[in-house]
PDB file of N, CA and C in Angstrom:
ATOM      1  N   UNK A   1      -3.087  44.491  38.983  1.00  0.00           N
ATOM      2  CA  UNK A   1      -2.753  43.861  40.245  1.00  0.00           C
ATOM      3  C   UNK A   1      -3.078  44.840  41.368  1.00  0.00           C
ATOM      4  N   UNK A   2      -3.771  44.177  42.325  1.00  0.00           N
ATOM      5  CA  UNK A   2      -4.151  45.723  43.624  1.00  0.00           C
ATOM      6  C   UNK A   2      -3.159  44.933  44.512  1.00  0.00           C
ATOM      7  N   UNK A   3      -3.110  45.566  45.541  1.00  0.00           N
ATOM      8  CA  UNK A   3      -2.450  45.696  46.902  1.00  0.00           C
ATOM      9  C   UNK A   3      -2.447  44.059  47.713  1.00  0.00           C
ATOM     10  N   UNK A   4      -4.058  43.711  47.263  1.00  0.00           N
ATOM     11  CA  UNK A   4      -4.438  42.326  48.001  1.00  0.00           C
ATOM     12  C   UNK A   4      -3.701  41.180  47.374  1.00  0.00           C
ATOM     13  N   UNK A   5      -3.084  41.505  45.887  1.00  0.00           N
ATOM     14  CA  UNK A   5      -2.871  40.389  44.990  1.00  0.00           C
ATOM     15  C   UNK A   5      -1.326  40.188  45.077  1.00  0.00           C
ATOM     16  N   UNK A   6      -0.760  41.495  45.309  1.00  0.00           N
ATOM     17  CA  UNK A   6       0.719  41.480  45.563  1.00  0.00           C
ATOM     18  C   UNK A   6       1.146  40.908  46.805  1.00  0.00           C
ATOM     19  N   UNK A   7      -0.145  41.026  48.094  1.00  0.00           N
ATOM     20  CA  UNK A   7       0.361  40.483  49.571  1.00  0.00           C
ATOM     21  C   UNK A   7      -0.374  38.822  49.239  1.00  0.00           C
ATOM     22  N   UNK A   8      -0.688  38.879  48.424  1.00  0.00           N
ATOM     23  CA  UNK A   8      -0.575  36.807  48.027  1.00  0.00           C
ATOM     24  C   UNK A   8       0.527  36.532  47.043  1.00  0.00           C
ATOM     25  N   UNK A   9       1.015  37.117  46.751  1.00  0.00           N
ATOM     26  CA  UNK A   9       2.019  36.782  45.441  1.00  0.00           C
ATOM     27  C   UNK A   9       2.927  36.712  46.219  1.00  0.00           C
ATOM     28  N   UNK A  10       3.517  37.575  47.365  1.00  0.00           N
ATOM     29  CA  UNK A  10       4.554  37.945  48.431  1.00  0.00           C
ATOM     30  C   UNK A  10       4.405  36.698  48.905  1.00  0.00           C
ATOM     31  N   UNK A  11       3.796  36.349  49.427  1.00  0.00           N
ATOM     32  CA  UNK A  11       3.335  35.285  51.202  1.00  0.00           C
ATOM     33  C   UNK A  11       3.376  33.755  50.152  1.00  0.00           C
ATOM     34  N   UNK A  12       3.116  33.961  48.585  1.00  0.00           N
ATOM     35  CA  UNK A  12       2.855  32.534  47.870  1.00  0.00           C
ATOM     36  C   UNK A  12       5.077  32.605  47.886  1.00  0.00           C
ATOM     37  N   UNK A  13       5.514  33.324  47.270  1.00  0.00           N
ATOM     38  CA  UNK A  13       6.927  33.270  46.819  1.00  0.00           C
ATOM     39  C   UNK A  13       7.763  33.478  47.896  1.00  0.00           C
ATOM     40  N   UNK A  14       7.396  34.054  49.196  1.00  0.00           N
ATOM     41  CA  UNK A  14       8.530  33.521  50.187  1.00  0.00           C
ATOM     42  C   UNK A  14       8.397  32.935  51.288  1.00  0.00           C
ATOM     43  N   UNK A  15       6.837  32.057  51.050  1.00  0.00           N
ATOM     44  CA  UNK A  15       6.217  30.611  51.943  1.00  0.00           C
ATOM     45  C   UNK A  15       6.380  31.349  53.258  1.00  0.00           C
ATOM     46  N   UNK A  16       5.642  32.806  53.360  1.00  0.00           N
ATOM     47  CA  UNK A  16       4.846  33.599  54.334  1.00  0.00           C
ATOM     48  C   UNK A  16       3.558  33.654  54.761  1.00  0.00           C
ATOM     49  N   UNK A  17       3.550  33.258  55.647  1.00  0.00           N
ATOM     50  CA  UNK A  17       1.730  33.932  55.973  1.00  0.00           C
ATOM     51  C   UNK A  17       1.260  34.936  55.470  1.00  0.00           C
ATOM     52  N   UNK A  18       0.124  35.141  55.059  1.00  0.00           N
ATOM     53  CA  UNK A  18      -0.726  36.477  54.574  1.00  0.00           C
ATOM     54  C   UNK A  18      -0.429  37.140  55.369  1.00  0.00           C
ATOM     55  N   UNK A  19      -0.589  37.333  56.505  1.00  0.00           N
ATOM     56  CA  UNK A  19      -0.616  38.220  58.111  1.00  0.00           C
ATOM     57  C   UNK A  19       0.827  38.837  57.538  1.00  0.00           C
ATOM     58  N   UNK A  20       2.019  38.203  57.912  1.00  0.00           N
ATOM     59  CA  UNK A  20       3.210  38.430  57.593  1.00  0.00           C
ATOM     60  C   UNK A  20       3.526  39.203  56.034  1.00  0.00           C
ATOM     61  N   UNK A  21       2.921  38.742  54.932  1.00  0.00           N
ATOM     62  CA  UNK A  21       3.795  39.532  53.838  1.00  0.00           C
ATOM     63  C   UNK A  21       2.824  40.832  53.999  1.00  0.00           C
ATOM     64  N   UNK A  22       1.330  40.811  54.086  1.00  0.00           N
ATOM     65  CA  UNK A  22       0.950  41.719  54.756  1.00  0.00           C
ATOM     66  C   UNK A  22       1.688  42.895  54.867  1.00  0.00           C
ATOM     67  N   UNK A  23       2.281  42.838  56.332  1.00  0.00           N
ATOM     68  CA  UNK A  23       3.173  43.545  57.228  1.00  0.00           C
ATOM     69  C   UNK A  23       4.371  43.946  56.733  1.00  0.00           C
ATOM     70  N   UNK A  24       4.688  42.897  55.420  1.00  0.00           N
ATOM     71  CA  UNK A  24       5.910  43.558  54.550  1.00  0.00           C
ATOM     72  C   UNK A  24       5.849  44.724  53.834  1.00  0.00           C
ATOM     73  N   UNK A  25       4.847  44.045  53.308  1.00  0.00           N
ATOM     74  CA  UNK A  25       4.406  45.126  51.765  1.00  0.00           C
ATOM     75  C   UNK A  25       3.631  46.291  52.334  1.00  0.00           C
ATOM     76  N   UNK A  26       3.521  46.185  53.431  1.00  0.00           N
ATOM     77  CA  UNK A  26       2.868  47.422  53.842  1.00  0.00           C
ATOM     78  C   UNK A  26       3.984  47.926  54.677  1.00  0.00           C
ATOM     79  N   UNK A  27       4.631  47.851  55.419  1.00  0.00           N
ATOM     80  CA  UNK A  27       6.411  48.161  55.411  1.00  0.00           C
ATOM     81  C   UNK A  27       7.237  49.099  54.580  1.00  0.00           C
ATOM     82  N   UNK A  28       6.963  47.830  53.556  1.00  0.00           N
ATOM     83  CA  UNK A  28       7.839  49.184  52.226  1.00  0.00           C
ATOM     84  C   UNK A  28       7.003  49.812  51.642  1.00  0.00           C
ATOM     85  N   UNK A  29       6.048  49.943  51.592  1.00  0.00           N
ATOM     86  CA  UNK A  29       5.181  50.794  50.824  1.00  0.00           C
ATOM     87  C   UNK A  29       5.108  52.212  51.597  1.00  0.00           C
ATOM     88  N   UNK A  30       4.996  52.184  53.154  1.00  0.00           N
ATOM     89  CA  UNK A  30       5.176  52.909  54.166  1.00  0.00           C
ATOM     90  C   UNK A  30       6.577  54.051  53.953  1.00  0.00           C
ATOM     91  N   UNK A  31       7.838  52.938  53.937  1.00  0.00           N
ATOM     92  CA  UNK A  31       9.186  53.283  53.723  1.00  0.00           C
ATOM     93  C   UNK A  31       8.891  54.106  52.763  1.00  0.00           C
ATOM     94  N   UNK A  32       8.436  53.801  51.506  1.00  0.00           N
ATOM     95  CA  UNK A  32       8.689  54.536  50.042  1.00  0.00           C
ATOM     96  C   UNK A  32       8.300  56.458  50.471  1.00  0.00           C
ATOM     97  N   UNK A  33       6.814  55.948  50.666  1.00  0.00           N
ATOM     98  CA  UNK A  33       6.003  56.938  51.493  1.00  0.00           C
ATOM     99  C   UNK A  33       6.647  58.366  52.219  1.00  0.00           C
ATOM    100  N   UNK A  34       7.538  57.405  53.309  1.00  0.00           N
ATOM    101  CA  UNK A  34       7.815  58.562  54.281  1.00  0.00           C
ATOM    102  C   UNK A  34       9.184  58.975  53.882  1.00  0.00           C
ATOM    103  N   UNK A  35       9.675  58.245  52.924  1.00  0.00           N
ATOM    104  CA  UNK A  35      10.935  58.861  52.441  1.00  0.00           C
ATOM    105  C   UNK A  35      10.776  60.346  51.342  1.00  0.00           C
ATOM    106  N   UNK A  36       9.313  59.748  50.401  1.00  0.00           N
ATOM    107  CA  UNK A  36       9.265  61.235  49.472  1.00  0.00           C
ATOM    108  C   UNK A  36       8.252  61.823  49.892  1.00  0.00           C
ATOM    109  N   UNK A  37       7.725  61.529  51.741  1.00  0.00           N
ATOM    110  CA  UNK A  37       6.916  63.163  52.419  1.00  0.00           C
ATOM    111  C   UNK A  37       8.553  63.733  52.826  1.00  0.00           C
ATOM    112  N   UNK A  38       9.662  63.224  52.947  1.00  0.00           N
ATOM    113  CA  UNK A  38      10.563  63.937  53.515  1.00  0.00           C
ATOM    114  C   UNK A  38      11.780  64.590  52.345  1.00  0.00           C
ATOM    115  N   UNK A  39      11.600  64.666  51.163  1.00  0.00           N
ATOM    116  CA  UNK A  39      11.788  65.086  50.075  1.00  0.00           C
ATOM    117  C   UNK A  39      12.496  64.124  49.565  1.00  0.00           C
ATOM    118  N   UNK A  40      13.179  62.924  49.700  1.00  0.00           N
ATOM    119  CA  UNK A  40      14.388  62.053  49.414  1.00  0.00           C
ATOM    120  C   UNK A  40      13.379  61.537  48.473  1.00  0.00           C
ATOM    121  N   UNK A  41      14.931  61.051  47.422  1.00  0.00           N
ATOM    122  CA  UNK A  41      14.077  59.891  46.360  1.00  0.00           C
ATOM    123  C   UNK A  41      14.290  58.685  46.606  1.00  0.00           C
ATOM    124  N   UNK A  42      13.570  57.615  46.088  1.00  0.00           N
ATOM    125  CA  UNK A  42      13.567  56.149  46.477  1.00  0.00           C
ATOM    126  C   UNK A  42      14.030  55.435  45.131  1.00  0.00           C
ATOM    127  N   UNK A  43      15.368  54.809  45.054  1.00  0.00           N
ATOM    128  CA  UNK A  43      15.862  54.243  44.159  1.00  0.00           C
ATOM    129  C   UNK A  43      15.733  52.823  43.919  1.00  0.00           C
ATOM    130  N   UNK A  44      15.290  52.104  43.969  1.00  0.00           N
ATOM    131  CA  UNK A  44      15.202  50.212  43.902  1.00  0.00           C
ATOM    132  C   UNK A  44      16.042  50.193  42.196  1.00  0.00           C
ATOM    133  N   UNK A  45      17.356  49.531  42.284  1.00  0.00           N
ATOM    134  CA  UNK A  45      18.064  49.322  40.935  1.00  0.00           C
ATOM    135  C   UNK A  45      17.734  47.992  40.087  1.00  0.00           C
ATOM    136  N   UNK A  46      17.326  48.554  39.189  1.00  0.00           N
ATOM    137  CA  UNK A  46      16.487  47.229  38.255  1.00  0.00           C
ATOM    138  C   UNK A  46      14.999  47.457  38.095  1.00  0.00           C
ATOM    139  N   UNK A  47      14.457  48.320  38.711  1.00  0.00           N
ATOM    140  CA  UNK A  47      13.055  48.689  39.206  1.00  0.00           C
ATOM    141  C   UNK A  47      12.909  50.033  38.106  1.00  0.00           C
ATOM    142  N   UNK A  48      13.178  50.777  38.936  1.00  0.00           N
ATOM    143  CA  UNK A  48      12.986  52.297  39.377  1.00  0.00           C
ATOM    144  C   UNK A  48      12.936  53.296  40.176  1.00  0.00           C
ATOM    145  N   UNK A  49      12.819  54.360  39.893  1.00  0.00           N
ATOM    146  CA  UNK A  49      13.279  55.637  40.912  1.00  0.00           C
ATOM    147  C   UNK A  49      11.735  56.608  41.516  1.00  0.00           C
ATOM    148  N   UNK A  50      11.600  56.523  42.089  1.00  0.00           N
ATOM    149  CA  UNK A  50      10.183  57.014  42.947  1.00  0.00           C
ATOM    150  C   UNK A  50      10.706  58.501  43.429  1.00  0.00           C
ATOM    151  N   UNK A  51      10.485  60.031  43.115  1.00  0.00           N
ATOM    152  CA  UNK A  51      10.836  61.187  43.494  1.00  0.00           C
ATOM    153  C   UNK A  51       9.483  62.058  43.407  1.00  0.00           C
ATOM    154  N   UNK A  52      10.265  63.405  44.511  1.00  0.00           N
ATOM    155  CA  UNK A  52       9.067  64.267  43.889  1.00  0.00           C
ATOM    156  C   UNK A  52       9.167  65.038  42.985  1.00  0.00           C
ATOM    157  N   UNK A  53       8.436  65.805  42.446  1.00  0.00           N
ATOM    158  CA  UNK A  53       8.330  66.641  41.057  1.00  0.00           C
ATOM    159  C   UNK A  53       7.636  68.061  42.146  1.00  0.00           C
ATOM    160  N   UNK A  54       8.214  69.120  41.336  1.00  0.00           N
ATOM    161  CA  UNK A  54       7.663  70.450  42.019  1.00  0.00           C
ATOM    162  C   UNK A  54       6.537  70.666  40.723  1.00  0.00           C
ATOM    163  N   UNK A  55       5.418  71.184  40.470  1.00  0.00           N
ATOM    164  CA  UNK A  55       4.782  71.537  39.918  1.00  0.00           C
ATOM    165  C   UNK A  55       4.588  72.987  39.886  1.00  0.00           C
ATOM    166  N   UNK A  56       4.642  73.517  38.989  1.00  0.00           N
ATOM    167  CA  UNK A  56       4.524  75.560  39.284  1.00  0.00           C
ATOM    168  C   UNK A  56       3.193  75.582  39.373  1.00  0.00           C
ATOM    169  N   UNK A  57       3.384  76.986  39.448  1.00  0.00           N
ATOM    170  CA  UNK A  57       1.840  77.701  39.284  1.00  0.00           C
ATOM    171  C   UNK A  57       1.353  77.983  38.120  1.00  0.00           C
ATOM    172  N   UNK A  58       0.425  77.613  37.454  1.00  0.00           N
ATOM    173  CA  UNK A  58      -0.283  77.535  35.913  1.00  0.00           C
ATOM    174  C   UNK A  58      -1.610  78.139  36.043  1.00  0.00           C
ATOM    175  N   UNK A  59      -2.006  78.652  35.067  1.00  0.00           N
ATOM    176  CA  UNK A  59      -3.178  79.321  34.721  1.00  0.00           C
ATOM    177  C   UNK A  59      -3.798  78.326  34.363  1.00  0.00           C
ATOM    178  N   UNK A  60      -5.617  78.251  34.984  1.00  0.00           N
ATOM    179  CA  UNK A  60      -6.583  77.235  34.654  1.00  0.00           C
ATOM    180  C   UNK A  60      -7.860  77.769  34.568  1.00  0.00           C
ATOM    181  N   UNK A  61      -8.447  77.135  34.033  1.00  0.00           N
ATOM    182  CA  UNK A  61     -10.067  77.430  33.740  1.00  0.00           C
ATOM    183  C   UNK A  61     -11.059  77.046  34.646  1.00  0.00           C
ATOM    184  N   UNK A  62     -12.315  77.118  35.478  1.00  0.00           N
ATOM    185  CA  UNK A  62     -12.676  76.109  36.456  1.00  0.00           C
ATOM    186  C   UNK A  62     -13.629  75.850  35.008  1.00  0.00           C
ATOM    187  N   UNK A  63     -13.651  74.685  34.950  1.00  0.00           N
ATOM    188  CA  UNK A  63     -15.480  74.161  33.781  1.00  0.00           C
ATOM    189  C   UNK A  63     -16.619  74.778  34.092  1.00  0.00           C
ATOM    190  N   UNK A  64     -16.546  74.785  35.060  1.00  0.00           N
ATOM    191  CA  UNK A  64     -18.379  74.545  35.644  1.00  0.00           C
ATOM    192  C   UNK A  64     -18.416  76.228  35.053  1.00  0.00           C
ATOM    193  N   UNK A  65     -17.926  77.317  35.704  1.00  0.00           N
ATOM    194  CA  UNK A  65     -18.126  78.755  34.868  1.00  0.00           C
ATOM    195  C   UNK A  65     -17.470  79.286  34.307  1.00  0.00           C
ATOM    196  N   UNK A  66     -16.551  78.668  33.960  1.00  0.00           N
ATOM    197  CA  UNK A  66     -15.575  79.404  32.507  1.00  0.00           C
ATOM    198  C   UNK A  66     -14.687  80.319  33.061  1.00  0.00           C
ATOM    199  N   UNK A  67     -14.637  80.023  34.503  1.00  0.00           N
ATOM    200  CA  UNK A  67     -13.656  81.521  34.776  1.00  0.00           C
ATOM    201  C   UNK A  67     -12.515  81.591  34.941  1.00  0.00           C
ATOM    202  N   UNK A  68     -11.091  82.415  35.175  1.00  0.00           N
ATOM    203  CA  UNK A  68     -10.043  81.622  34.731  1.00  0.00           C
ATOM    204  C   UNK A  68      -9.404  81.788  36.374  1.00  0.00           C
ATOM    205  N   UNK A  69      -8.922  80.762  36.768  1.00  0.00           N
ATOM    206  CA  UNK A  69      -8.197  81.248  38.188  1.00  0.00           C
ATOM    207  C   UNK A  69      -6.915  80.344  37.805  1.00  0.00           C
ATOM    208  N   UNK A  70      -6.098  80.554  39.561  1.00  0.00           N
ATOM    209  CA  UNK A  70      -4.702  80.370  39.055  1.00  0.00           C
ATOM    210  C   UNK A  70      -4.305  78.708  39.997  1.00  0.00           C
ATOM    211  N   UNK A  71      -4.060  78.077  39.238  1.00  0.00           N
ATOM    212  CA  UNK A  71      -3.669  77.018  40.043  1.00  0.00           C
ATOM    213  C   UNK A  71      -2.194  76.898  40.929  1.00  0.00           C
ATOM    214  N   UNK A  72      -2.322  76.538  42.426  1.00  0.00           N
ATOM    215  CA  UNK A  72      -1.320  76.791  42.875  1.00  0.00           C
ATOM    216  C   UNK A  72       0.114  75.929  42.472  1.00  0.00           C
ATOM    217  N   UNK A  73       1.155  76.152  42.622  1.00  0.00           N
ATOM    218  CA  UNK A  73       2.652  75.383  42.580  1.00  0.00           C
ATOM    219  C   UNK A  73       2.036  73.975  44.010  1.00  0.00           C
ATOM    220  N   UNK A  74       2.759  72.944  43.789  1.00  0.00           N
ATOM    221  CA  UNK A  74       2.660  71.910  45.035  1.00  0.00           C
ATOM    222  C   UNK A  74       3.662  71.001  44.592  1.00  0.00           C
ATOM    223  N   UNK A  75       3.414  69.796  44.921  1.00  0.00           N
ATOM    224  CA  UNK A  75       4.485  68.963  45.043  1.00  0.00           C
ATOM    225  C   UNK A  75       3.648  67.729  44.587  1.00  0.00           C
ATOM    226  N   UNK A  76       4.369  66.571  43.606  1.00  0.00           N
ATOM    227  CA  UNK A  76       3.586  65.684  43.263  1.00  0.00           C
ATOM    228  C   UNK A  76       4.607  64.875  43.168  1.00  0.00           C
ATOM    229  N   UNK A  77       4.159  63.125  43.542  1.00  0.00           N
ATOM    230  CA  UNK A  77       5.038  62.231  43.652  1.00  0.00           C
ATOM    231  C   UNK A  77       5.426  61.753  41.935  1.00  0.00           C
ATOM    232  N   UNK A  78       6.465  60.486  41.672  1.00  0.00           N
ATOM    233  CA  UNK A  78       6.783  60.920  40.607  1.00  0.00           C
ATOM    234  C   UNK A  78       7.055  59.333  40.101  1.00  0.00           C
ATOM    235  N   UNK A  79       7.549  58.553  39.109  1.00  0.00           N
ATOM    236  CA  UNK A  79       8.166  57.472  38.812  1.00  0.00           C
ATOM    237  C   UNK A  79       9.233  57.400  37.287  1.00  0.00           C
ATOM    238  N   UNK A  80      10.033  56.582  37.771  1.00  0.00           N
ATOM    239  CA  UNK A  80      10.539  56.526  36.365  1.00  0.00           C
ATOM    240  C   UNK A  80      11.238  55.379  36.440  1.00  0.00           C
ATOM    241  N   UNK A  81      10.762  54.807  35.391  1.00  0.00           N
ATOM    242  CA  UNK A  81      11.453  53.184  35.016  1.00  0.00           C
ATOM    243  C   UNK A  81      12.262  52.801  34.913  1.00  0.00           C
ATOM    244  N   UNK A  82      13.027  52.247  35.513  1.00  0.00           N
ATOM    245  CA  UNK A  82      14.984  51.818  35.567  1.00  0.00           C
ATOM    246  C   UNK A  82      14.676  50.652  34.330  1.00  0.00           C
ATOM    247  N   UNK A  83      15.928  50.771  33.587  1.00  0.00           N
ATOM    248  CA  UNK A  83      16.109  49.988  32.305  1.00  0.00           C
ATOM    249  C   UNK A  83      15.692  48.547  32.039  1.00  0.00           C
ATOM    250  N   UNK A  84      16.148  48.086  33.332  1.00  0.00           N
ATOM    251  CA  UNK A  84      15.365  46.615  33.415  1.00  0.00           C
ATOM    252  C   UNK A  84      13.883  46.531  33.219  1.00  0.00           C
ATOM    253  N   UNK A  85      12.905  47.102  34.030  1.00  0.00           N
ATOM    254  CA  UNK A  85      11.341  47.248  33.907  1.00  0.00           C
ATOM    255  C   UNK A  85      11.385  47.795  32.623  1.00  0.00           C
ATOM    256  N   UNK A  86      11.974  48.315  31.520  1.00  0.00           N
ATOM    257  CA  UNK A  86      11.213  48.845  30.299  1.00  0.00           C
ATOM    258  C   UNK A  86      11.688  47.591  29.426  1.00  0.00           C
ATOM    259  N   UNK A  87      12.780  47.379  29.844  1.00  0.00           N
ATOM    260  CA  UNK A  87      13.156  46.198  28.802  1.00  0.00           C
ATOM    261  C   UNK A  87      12.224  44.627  29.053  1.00  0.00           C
ATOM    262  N   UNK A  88      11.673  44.339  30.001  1.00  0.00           N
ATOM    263  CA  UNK A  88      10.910  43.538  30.682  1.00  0.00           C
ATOM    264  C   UNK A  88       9.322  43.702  29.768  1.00  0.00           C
ATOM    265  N   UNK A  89       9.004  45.076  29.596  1.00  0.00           N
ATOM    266  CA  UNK A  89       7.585  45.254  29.598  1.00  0.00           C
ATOM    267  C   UNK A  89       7.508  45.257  27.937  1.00  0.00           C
ATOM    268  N   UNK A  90       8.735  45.611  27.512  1.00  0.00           N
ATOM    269  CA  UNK A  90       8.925  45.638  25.821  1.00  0.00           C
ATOM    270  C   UNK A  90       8.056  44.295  25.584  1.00  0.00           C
TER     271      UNK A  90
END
């Protein structure tokens, strides 16, 4: 499902204009967004939990010349399936 299929699925199930669910789903998608650039996690219950993950610093190889450098620590977004979505997808 992409982005385009969810703002027709939206606008078909709550007898919205495209324009309008649009503006939703791009809303919360926004919300989710600026909540884990600001470190908070995003909980939807029945869903799942959207956080960030710290990643360390690890030793890596580049391919192209075999040489070994160090990959930095950063920050990477994260998901995890609230009980309902796993029991759903079973």
């Amino acid at each position: 499902m992409t982005k385009k299929d969810l703002i027709e699925l939206v606008a078909k199930k709550s007898n919205l204009t495209n324009k309008a669910s649009r503006e939703a789903v791009t809303a919360f998608l926004n919300g989710i967004r600026d909540s884990l650039k600001s470190g908070e996690k995003v909980v939807i219950t029945g869903f799942g939990t959207f956080s960030v993950r710290k990643r360390a610093t690890r030793p890596g190889r580049n391919p192209k010349t075999g040489e070994k450098i160090t990959i930095q620590a950063r920050k990477a977004p994260g998901f995890t399936p609230g009980k309902t979505l796993k029991k759903a997808v079973r």
